[in-house]
N, C-alpha and C. Protein backbone atom coordinates (compact mmCIF):
# COMPACT_ATOMS: atom_id res chain seq x y z
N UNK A 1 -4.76 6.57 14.28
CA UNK A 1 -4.68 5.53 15.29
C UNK A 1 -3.92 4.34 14.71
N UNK A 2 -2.92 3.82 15.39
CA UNK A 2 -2.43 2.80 15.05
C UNK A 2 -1.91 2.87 13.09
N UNK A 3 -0.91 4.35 13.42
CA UNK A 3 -0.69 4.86 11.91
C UNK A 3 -1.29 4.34 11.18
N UNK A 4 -2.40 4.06 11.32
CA UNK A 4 -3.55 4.45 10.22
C UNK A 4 -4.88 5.75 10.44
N UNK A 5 -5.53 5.36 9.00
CA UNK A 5 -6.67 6.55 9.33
C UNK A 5 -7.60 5.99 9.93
N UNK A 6 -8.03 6.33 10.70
CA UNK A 6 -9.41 6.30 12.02
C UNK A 6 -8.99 4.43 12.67
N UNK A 7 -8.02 4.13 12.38
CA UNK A 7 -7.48 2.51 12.66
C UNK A 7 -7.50 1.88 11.27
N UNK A 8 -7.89 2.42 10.43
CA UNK A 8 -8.83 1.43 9.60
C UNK A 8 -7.31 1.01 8.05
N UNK A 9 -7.40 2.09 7.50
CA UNK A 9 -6.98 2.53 5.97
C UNK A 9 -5.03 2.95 6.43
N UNK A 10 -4.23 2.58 6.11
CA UNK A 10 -3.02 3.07 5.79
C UNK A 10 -2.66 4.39 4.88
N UNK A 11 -3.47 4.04 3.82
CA UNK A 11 -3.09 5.22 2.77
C UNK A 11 -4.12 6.27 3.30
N UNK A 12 -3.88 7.67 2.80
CA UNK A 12 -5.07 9.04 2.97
C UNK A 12 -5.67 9.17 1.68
N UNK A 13 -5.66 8.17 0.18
CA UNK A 13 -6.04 8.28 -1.13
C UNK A 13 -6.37 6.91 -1.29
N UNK A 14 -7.32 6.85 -2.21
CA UNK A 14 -8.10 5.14 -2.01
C UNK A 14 -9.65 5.36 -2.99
N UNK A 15 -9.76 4.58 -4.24
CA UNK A 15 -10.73 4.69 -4.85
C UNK A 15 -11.72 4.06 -4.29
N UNK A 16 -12.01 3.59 -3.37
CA UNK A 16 -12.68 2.72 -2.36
C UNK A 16 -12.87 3.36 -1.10
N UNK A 17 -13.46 2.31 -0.02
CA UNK A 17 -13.35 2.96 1.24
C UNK A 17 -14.20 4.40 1.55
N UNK A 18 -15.07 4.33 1.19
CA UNK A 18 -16.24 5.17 1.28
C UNK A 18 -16.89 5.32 2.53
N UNK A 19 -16.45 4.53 3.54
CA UNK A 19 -16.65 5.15 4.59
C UNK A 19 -15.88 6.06 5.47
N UNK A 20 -14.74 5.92 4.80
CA UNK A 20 -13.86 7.15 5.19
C UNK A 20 -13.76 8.51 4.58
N UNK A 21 -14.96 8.31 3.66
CA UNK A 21 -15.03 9.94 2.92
C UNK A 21 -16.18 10.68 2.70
N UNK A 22 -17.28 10.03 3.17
CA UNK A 22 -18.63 10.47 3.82
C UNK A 22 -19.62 9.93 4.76
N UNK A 23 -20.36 10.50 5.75
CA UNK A 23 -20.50 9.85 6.89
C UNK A 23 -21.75 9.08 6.75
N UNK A 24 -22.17 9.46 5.57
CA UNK A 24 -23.38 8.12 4.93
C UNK A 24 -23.00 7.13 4.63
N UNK A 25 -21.60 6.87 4.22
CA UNK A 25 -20.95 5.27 3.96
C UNK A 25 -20.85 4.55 5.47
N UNK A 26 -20.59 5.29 5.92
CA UNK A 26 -19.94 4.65 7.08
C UNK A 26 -21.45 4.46 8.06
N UNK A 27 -22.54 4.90 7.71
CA UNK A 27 -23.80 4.59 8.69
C UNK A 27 -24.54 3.53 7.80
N UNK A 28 -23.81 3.77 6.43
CA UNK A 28 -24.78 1.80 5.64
C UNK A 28 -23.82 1.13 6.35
N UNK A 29 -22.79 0.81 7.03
CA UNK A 29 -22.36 -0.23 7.29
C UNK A 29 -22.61 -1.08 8.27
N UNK A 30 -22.63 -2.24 8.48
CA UNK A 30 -22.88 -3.01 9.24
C UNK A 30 -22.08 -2.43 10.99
N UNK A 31 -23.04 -2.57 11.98
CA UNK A 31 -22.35 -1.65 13.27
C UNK A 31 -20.94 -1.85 13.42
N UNK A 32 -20.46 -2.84 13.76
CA UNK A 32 -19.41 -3.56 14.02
C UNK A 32 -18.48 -3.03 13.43
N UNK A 33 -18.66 -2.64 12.47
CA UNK A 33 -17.50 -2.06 10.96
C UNK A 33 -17.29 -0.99 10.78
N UNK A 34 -18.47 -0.05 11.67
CA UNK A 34 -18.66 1.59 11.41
C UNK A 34 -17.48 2.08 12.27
N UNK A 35 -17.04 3.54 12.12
CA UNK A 35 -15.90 4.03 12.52
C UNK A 35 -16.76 5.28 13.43
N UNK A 36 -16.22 5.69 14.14
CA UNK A 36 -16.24 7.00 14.84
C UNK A 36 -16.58 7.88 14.03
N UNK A 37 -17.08 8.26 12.82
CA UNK A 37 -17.02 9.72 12.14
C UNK A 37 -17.36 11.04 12.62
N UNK A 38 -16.07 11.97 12.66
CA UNK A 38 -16.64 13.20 13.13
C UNK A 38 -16.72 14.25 12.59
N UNK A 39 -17.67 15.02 12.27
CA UNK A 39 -17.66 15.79 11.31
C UNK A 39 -18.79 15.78 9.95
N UNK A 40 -18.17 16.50 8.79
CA UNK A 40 -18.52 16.24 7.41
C UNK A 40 -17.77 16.14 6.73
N UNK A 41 -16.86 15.96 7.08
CA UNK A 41 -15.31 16.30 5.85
C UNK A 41 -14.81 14.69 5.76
N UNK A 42 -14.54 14.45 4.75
CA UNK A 42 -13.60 13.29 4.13
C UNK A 42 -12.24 13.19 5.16
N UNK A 43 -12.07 12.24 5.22
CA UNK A 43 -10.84 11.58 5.81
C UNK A 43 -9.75 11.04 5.08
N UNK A 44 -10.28 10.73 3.90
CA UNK A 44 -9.24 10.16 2.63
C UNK A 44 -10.06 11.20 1.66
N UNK A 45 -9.28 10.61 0.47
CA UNK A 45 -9.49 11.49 -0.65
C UNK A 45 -9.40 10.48 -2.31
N UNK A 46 -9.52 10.24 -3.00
CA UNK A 46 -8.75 9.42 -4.34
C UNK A 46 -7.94 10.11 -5.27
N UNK A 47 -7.77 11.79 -4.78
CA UNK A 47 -7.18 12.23 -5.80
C UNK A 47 -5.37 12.07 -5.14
N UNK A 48 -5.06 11.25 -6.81
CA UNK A 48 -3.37 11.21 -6.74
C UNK A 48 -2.29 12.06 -6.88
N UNK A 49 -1.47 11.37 -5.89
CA UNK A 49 -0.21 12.03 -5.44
C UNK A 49 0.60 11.27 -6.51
N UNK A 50 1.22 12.22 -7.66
CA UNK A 50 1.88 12.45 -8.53
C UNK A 50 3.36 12.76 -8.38
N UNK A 51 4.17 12.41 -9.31
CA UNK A 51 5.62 12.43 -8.81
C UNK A 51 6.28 12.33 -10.28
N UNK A 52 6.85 12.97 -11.12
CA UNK A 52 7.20 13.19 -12.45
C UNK A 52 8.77 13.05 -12.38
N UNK A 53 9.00 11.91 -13.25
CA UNK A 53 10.46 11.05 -13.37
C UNK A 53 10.98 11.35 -14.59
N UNK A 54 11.81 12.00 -15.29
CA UNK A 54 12.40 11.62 -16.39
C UNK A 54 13.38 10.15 -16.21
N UNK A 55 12.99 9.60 -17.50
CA UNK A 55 13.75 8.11 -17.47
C UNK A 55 15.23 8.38 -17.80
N UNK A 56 16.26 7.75 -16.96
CA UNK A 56 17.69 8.12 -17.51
C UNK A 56 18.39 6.88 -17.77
N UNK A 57 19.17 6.39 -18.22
CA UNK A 57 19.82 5.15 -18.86
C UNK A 57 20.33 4.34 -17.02
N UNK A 58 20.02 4.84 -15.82
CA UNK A 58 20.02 3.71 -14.71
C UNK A 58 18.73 3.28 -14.37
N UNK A 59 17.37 3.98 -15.12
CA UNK A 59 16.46 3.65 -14.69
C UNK A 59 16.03 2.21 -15.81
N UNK A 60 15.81 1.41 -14.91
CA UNK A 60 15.43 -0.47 -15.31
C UNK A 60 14.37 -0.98 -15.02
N UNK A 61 13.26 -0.43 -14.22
CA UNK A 61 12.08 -1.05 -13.91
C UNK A 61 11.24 -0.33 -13.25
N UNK A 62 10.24 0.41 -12.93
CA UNK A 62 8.80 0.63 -12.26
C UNK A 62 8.09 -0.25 -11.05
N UNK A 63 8.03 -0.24 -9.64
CA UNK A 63 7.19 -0.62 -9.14
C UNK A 63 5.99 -0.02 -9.31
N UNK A 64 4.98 -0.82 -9.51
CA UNK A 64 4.15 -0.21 -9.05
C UNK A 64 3.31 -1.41 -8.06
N UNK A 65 2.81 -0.46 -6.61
CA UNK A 65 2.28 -1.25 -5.60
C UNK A 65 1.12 -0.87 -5.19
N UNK A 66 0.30 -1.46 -3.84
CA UNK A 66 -0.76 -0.61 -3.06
C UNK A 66 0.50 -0.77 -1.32
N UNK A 67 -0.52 0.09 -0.62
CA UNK A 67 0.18 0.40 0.50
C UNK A 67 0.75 -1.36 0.99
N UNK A 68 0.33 -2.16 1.19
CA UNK A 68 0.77 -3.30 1.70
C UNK A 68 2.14 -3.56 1.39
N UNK A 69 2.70 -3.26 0.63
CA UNK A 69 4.28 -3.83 0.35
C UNK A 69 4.88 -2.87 1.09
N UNK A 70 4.57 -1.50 1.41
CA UNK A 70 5.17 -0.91 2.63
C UNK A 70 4.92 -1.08 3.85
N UNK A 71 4.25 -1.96 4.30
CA UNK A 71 4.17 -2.18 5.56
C UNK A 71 5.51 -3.03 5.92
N UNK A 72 6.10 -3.53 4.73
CA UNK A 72 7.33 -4.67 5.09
C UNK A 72 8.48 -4.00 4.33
N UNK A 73 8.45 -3.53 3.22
CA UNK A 73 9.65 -2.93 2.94
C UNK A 73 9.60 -1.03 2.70
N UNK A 74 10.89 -0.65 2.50
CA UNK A 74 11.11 0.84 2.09
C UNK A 74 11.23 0.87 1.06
N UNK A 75 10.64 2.10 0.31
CA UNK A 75 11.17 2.23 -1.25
C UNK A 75 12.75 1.69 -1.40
N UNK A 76 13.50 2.00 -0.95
CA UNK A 76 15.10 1.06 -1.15
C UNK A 76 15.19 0.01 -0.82
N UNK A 77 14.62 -0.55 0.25
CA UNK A 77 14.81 -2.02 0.21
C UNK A 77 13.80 -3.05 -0.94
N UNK A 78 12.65 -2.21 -1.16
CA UNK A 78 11.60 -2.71 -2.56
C UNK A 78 12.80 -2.84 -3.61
N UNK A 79 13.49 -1.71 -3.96
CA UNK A 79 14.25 -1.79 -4.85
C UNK A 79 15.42 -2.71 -5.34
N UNK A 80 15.96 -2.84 -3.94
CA UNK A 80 17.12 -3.22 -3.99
C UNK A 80 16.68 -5.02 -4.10
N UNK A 81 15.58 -5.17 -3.71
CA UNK A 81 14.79 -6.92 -3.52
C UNK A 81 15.03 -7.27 -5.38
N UNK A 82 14.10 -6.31 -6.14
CA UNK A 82 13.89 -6.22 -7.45
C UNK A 82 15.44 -6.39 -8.18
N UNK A 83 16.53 -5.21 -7.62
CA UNK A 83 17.79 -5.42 -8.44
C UNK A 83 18.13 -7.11 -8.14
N UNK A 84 18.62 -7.17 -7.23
CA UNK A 84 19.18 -8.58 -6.81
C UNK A 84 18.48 -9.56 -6.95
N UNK A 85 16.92 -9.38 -7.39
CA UNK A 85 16.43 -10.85 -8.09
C UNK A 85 16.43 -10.74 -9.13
N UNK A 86 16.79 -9.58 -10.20
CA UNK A 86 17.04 -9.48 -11.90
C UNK A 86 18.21 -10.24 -11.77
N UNK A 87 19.58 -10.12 -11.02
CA UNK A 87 20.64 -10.59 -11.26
C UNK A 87 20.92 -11.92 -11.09
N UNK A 88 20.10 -12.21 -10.13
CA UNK A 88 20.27 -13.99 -9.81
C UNK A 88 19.42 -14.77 -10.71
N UNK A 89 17.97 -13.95 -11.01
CA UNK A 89 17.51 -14.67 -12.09
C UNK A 89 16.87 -13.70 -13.26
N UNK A 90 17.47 -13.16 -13.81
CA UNK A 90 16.79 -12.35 -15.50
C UNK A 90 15.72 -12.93 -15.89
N UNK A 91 15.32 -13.91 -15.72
CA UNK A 91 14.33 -14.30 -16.78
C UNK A 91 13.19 -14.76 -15.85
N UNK A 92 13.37 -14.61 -14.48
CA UNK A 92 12.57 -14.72 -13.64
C UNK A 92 11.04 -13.60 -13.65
N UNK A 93 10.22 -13.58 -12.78
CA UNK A 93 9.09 -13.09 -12.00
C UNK A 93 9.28 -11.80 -11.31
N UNK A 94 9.93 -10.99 -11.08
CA UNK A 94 10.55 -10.12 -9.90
C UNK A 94 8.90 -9.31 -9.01
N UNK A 95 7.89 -9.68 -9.90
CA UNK A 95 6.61 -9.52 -9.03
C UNK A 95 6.33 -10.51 -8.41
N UNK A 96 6.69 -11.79 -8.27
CA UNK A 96 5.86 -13.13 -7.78
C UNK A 96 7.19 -12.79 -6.69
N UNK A 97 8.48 -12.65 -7.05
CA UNK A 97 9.33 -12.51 -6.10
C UNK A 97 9.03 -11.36 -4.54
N UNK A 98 8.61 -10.31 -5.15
CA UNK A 98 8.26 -9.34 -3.94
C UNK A 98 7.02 -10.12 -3.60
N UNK A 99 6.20 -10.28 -3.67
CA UNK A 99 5.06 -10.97 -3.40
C UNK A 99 5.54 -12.23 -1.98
N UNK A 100 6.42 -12.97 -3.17
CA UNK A 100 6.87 -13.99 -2.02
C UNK A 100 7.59 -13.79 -0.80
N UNK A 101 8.30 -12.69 -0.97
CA UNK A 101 8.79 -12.11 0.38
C UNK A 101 8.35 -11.43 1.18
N UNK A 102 7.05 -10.18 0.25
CA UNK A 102 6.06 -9.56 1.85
C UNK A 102 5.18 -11.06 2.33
N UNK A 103 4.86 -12.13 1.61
CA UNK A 103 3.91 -13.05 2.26
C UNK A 103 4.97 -13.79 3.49
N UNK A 104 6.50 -14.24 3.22
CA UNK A 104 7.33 -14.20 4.37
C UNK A 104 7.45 -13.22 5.42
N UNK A 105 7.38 -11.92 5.20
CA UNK A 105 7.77 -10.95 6.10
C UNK A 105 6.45 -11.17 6.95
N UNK A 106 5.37 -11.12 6.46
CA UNK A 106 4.30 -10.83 7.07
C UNK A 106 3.77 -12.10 7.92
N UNK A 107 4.26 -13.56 7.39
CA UNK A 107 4.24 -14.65 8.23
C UNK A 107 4.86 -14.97 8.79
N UNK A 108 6.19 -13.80 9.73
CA UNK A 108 7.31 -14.30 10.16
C UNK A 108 7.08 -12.82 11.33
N UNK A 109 6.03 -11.95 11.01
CA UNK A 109 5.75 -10.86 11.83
C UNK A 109 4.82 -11.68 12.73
N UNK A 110 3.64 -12.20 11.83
CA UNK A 110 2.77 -12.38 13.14
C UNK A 110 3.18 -13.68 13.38
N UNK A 111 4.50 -14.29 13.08
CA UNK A 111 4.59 -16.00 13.79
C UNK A 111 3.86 -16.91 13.22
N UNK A 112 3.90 -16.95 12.18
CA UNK A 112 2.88 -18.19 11.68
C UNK A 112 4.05 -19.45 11.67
């Protein structure tokens, strides 16, 4: 719902969020907060989705994120944010930098 899981979670992996992976989490919760659960089966999972890189002389940096920085950018545009703020500033932040631009994207989505 609303490309997420049950409305709630973006990602389907999450060390958290225990009410999306047994239906006893989700009945301690306060009503208001509880989800539809149907079934017995997990809805998420925590086990990771893995992806094996050899490093080659163009590779320069590692993101690493949680789902929120994709709600505003694509792996290439993440990237390409990171190249072009090494170049304008090297000695800069290039995490405070993505940071500062999903907190723009995201205050310029809902109109603040």
């Amino acid at each position: 719902m609303n490309d997420r899981v049950k409305g709630s979670l973006k990602v389907t992996r999450a060390f958290g969020a225990g009410f999306l992976k047994q239906p006893k989490w989700n009945d301690a919760l306060l009503e208001e907060f509880r989800i539809d659960y149907v079934g017995k089966s997990p809805y998420i999972n925590c086990i990771p989705s893995l992806y094996h890189h050899k490093l080659g002389p163009r590779d320069r940096f590692l993101i690493l994120s949680s789902g929120g920085l994709y709600q505003y950018f694509t792996n290439e545009e993440a990237i390409s944010e990171v190249e072009l703020f090494i170049q304008w500033s090297p000695e800069g932040d290039p995490t405070q930098h993505l940071i500062e631009q999903v907190l723009f994207y995201a205050a310029k989505k809902e109109s603040w």
